[in-house]
N, C-alpha and C. Protein backbone atom coordinates (compact mmCIF):
# COMPACT_ATOMS: atom_id res chain seq x y z
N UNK A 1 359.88 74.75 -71.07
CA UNK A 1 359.72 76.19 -71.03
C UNK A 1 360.85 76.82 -71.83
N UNK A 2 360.32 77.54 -72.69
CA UNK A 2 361.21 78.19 -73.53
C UNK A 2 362.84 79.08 -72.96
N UNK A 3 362.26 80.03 -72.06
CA UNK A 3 363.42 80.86 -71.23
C UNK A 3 364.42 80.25 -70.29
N UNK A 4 364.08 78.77 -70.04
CA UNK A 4 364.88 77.97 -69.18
C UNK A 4 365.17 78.20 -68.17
N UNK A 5 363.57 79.62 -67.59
CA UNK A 5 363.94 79.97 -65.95
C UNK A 5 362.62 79.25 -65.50
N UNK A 6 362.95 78.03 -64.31
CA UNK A 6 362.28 77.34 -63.83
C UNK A 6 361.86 77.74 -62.42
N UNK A 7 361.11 77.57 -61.73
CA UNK A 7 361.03 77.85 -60.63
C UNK A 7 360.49 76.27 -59.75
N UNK A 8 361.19 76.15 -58.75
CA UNK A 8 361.04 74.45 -58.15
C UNK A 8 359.71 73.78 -57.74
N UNK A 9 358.93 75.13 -57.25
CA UNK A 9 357.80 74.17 -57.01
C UNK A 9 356.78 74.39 -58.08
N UNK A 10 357.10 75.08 -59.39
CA UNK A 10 356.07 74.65 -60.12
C UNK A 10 356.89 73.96 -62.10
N UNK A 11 356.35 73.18 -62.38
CA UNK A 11 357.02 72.73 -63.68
C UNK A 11 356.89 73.79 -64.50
N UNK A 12 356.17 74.85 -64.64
CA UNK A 12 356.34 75.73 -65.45
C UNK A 12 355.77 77.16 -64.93
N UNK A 13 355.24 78.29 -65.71
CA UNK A 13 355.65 79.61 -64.94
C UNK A 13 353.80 79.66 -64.88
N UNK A 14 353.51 79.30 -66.42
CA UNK A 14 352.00 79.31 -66.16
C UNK A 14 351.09 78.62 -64.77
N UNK A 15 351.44 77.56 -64.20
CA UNK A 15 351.06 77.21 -62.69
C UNK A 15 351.04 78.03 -61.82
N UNK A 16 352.06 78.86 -61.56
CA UNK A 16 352.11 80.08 -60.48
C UNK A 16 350.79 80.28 -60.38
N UNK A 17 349.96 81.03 -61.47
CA UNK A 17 348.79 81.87 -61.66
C UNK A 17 347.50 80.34 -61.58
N UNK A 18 347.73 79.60 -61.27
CA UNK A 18 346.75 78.36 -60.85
C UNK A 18 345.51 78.66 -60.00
N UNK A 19 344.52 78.75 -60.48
CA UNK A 19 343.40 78.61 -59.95
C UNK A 19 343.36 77.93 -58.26
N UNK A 20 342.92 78.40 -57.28
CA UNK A 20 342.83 77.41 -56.12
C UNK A 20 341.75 76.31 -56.39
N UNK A 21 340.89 76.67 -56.71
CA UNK A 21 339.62 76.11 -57.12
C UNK A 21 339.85 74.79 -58.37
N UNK A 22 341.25 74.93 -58.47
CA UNK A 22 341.42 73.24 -58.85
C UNK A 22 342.11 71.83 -58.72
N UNK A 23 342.19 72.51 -57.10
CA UNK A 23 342.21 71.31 -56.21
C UNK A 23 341.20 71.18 -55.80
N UNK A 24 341.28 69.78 -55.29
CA UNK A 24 339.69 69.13 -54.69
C UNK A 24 340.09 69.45 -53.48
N UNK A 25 338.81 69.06 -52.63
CA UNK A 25 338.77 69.45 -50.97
C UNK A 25 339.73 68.39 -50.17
N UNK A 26 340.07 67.36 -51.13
CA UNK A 26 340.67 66.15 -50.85
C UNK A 26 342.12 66.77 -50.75
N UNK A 27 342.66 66.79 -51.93
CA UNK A 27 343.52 67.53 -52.20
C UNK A 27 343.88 68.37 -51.23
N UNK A 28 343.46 69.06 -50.65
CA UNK A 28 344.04 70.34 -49.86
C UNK A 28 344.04 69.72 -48.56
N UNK A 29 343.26 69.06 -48.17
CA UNK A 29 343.72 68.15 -46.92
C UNK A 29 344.66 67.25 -46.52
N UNK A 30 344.49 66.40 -48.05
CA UNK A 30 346.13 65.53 -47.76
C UNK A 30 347.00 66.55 -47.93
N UNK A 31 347.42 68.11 -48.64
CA UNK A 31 348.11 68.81 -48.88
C UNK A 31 348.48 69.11 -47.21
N UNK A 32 347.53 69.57 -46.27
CA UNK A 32 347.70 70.38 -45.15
C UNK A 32 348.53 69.25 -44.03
N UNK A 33 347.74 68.19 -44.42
CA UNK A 33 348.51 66.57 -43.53
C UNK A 33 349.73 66.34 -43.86
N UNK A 34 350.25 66.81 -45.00
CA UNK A 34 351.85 66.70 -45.24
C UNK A 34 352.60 68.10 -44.67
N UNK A 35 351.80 68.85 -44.81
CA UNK A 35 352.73 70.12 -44.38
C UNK A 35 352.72 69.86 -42.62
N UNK A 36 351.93 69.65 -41.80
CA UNK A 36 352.73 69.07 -40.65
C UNK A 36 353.49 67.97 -39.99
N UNK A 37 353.23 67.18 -41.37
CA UNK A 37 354.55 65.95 -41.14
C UNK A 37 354.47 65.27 -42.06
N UNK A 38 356.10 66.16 -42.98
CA UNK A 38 355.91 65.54 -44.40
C UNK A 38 355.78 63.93 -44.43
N UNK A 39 356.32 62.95 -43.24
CA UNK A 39 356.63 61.66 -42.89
C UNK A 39 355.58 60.84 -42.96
N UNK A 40 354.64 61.54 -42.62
CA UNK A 40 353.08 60.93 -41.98
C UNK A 40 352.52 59.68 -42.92
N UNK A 41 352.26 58.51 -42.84
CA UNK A 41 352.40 57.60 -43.49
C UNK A 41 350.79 57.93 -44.16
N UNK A 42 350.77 57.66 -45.47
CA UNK A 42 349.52 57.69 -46.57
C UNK A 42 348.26 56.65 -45.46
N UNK A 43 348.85 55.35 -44.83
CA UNK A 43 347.71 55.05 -44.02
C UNK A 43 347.31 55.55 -43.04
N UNK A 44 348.06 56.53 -42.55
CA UNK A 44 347.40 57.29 -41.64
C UNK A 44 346.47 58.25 -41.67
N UNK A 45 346.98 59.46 -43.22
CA UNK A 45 346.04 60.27 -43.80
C UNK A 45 345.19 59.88 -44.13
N UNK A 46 345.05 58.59 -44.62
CA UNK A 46 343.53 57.91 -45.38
C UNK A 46 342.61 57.49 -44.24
N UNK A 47 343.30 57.15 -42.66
CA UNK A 47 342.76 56.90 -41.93
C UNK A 47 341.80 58.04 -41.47
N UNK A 48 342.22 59.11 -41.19
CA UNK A 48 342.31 60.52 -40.80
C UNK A 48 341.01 60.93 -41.79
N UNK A 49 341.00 60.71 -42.99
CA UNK A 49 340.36 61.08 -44.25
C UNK A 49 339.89 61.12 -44.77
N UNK A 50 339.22 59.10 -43.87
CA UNK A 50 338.01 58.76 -44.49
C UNK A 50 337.85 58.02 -45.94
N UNK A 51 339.08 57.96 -46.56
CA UNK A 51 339.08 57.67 -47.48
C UNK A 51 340.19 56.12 -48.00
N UNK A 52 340.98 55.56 -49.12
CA UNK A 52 341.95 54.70 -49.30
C UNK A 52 343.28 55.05 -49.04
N UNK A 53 344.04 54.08 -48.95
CA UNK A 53 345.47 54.30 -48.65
C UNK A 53 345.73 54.68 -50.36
N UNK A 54 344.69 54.37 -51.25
CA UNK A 54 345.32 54.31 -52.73
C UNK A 54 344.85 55.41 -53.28
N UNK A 55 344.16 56.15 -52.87
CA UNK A 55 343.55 57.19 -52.86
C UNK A 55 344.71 58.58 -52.55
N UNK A 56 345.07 58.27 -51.18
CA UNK A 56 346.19 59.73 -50.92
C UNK A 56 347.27 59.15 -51.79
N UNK A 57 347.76 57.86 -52.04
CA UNK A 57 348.94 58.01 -53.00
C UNK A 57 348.84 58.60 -54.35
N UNK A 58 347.98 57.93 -54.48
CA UNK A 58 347.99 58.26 -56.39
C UNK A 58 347.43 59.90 -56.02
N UNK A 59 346.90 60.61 -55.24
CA UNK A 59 346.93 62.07 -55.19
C UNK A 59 347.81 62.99 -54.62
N UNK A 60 348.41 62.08 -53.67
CA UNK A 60 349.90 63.17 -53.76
C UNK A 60 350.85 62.89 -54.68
N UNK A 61 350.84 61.58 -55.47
CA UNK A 61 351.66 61.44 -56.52
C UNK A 61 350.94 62.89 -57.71
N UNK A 62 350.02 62.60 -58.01
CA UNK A 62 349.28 63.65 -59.04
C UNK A 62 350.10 65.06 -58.42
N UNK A 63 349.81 65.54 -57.36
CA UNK A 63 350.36 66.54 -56.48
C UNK A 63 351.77 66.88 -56.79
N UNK A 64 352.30 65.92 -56.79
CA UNK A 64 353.95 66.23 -56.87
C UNK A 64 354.40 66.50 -58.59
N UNK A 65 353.70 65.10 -59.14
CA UNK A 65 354.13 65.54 -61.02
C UNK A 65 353.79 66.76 -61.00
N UNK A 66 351.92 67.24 -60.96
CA UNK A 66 352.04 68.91 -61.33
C UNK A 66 352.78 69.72 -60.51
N UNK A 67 353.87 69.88 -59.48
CA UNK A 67 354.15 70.66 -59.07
C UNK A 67 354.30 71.51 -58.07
N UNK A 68 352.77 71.11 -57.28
CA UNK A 68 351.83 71.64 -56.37
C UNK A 68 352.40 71.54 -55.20
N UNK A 69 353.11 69.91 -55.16
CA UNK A 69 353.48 69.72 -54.06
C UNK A 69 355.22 68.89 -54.04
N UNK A 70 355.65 69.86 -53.05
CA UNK A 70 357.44 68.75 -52.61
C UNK A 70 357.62 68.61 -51.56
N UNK A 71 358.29 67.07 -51.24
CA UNK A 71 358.21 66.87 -49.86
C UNK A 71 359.84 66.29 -49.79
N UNK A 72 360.27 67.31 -48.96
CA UNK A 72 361.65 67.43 -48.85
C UNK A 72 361.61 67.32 -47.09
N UNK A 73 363.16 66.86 -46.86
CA UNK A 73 363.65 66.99 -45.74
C UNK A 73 364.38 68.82 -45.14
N UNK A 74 363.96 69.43 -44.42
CA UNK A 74 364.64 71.32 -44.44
C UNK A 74 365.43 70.73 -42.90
N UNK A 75 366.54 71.43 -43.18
CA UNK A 75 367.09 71.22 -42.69
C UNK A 75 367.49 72.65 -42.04
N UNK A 76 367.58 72.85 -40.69
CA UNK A 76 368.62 74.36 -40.28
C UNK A 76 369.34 74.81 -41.20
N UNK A 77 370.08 76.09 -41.68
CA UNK A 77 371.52 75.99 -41.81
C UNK A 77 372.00 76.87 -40.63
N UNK A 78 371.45 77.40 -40.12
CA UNK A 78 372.26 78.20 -38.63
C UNK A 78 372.91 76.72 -38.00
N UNK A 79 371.75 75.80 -37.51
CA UNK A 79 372.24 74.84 -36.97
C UNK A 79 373.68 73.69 -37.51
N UNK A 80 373.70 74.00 -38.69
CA UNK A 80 374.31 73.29 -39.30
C UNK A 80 375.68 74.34 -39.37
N UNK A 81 375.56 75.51 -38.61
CA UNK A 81 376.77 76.58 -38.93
C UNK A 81 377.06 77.25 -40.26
N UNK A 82 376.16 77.19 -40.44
CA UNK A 82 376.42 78.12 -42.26
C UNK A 82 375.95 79.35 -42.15
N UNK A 83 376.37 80.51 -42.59
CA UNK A 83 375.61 81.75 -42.90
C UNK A 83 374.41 82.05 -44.43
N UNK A 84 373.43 82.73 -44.12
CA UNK A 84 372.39 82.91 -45.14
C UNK A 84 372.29 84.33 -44.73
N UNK A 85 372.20 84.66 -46.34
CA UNK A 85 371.93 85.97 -46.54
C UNK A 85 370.51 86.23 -47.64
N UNK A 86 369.79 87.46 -47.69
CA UNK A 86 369.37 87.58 -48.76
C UNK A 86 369.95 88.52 -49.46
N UNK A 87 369.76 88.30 -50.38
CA UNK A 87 370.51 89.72 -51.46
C UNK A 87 369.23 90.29 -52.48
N UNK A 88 369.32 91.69 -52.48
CA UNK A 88 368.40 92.28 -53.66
C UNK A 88 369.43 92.69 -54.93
N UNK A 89 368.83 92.43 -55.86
CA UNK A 89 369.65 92.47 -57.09
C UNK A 89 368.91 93.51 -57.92
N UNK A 90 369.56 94.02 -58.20
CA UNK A 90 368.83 95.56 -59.57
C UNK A 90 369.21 94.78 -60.73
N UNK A 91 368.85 94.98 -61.93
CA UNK A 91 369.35 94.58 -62.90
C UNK A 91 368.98 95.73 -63.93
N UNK A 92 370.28 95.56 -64.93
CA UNK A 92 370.33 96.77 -66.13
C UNK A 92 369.12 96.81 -66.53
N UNK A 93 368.22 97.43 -67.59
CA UNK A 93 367.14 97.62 -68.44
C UNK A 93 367.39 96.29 -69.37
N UNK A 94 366.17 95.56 -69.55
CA UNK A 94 366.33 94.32 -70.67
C UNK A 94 366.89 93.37 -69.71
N UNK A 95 367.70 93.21 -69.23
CA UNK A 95 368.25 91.87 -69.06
C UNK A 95 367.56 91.16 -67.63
N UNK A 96 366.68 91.31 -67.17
CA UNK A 96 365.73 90.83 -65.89
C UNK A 96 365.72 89.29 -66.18
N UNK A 97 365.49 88.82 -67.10
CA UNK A 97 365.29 87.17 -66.96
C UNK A 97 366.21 86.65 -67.29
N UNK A 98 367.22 87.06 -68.04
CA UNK A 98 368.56 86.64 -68.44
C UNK A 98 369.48 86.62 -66.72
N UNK A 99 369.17 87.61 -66.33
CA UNK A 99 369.90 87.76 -64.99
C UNK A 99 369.40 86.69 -64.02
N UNK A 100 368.17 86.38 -64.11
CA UNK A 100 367.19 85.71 -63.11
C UNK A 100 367.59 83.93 -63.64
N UNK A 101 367.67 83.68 -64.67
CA UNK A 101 368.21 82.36 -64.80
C UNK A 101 369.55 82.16 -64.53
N UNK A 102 370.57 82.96 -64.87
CA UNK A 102 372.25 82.70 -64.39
C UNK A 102 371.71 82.52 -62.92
N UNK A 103 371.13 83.60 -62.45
CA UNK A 103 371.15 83.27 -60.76
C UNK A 103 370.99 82.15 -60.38
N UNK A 104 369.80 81.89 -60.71
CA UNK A 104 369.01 80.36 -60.73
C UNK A 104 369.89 79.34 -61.00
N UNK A 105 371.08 79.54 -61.63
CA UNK A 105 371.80 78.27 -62.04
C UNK A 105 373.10 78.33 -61.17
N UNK A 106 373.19 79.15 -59.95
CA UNK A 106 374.32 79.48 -59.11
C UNK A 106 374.17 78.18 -58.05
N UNK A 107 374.95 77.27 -58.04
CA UNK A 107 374.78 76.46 -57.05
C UNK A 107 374.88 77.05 -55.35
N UNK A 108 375.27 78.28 -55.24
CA UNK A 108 374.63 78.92 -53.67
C UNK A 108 373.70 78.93 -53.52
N UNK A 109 373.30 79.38 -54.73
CA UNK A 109 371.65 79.95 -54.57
C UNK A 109 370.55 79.08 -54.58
N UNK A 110 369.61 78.95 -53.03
CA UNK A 110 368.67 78.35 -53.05
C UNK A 110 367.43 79.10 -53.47
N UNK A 111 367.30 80.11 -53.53
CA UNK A 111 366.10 81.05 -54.25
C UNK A 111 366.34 81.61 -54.67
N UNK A 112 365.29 82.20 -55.56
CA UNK A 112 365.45 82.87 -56.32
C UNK A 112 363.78 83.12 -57.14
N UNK A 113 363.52 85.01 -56.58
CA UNK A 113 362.61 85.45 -57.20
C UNK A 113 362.45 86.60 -57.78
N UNK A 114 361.59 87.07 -58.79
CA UNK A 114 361.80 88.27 -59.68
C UNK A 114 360.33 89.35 -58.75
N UNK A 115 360.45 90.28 -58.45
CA UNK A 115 359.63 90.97 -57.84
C UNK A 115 359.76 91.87 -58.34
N UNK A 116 358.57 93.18 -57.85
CA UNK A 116 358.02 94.40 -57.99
C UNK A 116 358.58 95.03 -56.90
N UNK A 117 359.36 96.45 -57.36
CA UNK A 117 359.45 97.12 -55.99
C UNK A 117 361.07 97.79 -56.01
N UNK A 118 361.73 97.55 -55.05
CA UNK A 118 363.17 98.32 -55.48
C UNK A 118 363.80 97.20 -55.63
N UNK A 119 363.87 96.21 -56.04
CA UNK A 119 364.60 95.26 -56.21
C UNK A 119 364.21 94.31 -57.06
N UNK A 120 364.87 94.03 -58.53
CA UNK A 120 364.38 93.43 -59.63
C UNK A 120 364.30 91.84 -59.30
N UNK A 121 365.40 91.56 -58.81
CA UNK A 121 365.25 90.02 -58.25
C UNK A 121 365.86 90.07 -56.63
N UNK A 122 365.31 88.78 -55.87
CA UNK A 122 365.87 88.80 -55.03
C UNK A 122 366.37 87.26 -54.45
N UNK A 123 367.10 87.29 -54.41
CA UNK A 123 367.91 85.43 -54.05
C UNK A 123 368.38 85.18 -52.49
N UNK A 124 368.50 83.79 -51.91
CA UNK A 124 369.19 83.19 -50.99
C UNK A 124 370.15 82.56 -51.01
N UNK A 125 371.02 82.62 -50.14
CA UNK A 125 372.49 82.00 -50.62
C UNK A 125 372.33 81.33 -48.85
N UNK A 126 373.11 80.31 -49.06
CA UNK A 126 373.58 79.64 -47.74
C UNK A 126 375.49 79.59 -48.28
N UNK A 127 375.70 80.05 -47.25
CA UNK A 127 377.29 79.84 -47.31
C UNK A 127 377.90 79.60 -45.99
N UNK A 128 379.42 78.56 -46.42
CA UNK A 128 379.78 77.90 -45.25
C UNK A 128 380.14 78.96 -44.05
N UNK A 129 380.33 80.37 -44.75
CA UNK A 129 380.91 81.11 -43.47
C UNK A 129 381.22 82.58 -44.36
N UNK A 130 381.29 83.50 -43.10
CA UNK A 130 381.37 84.87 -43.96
C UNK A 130 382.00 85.32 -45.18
N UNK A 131 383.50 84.53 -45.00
CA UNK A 131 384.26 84.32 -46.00
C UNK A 131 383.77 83.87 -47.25
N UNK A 132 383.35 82.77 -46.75
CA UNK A 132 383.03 82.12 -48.59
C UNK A 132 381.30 83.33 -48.55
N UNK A 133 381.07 83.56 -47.92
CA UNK A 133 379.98 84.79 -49.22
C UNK A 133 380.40 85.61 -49.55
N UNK A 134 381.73 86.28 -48.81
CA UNK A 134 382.56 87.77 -49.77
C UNK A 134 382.95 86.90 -50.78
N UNK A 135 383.73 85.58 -50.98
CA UNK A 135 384.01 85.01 -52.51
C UNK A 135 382.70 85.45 -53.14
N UNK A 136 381.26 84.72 -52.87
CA UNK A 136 380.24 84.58 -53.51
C UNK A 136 379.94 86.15 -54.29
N UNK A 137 379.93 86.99 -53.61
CA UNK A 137 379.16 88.01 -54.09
C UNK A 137 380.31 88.82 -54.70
N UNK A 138 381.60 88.69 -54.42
CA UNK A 138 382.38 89.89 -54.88
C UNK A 138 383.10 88.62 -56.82
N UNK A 139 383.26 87.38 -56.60
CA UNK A 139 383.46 86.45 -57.66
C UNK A 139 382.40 86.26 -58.61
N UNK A 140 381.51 86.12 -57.86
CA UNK A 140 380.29 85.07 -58.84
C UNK A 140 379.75 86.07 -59.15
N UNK A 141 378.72 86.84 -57.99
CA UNK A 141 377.53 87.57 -58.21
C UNK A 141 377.93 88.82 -58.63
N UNK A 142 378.74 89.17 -58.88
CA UNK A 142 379.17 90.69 -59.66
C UNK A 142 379.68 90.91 -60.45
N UNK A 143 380.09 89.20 -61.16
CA UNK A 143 380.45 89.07 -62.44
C UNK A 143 379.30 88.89 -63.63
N UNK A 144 378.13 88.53 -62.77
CA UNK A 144 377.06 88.70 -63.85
C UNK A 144 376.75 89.11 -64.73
N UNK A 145 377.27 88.96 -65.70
CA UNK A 145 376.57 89.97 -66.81
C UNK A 145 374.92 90.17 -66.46
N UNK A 146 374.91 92.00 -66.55
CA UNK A 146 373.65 92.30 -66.28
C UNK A 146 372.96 92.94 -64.87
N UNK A 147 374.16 92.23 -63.93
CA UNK A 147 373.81 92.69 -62.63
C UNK A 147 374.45 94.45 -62.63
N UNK A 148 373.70 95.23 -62.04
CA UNK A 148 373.62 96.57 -61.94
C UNK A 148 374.22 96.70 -60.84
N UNK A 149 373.72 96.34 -59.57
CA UNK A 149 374.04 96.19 -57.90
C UNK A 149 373.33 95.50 -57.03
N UNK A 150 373.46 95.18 -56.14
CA UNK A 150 373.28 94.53 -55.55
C UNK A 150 373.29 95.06 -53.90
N UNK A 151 372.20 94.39 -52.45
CA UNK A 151 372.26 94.74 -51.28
C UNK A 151 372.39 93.76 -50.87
N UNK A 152 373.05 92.85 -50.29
CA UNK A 152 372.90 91.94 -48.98
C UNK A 152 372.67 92.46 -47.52
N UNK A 153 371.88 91.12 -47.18
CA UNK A 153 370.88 91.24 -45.97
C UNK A 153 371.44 90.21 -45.02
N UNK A 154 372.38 90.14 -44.29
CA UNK A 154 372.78 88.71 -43.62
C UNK A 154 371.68 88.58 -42.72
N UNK A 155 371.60 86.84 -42.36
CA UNK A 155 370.82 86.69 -41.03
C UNK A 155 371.38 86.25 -40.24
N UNK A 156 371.10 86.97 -39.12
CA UNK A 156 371.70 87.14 -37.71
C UNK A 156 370.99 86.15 -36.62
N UNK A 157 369.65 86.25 -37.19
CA UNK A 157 368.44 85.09 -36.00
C UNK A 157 367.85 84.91 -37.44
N UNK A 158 367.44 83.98 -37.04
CA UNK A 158 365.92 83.01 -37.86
C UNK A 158 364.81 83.28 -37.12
N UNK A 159 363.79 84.14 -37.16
CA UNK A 159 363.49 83.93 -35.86
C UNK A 159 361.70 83.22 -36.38
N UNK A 160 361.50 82.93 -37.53
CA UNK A 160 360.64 82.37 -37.87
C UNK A 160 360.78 81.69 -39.46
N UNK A 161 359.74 80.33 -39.11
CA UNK A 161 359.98 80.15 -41.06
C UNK A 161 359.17 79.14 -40.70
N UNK A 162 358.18 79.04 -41.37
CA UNK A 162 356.94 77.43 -41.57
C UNK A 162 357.09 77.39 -43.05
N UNK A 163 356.58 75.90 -43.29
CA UNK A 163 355.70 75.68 -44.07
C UNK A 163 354.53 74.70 -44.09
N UNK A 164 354.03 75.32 -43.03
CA UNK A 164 352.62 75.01 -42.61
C UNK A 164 351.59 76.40 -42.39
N UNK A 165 351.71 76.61 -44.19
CA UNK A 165 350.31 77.78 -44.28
C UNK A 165 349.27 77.18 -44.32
N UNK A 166 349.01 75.92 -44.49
CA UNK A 166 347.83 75.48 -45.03
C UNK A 166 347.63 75.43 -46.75
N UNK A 167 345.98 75.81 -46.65
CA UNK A 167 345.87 75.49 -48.30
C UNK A 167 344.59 76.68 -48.55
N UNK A 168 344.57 77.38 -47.08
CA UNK A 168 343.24 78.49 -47.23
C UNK A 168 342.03 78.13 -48.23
């Protein structure tokens, strides 16, 4: 990709806008069987599925090269004692993707998205403690070239987060 702003779960920007309708029915099932336990062994889904053990591999392998799909370990960070915030970021006129990749390349920052609305981008930071996010935002994030201003949002409760939407 030319702009070198990536986004993690898809290899490039054109995927975002992906058709649903080109996954198979297969596909979205082994998709939905991982989202309630990324662990769940391929012979079990195939059991479940009706189908081969060689079958869900080589399609969640397909799954993962395009993008579609990552199967990561999530971990707390409340539990783990870290603070997370979100922050909305304005950015000057012109510089929106220029701003949106430095972000992207901030090792705090676990997200990072460009939206519609009062806020040009908006990112997640996990930090070890209140302290190190006044470093973060008053060092890093306001040295940006480009950044205009900025709101942080600390979280106080988690009080929800899946990723078990399904595949609708």
């Amino acid at each position: 990709m030319a702009s070198g702003l990536r986004n993690s779960n898809h290899a490039d920007a054109g995927r975002r806008n992906r058709r649903p309708d080109e996954l198979s029915p297969l596909d979205k099932r082994i998709i939905e069987h991982l989202q309630e336990d990324g662990r769940r062994p391929f012979t079990q889904i195939a059991a479940d599925l009706g189908v081969s053990e060689a079958a869900v591999r080589a399609r969640t392998n397909r799954l993962v090269e395009r993008g579609i799909l990552q199967i990561v370990g999530v971990a707390d960070p409340e539990a783990l004692g870290f603070q997370q915030a979100l922050i909305g970021v304005r950015c000057e006129p012109g510089r929106l993707l220029e701003v949106a990749e430095a972000l992207a390349a901030l090792p705090e920052v676990d997200y990072v998205v460009v939206t519609a609305g009062r806020f040009d981008v908006l990112i997640e930071t996990v930090a070890e403690d209140n302290e190190a996010l006044l470093r973060f935002l008053a060092e890093r994030l306001q040295r940006i070239d480009g950044v205009r201003d900025t709101e942080t949002f600390t979280y106080l409760r988690l009080v929800k987060q899946t990723y078990q939407f399904g595949t609708r």
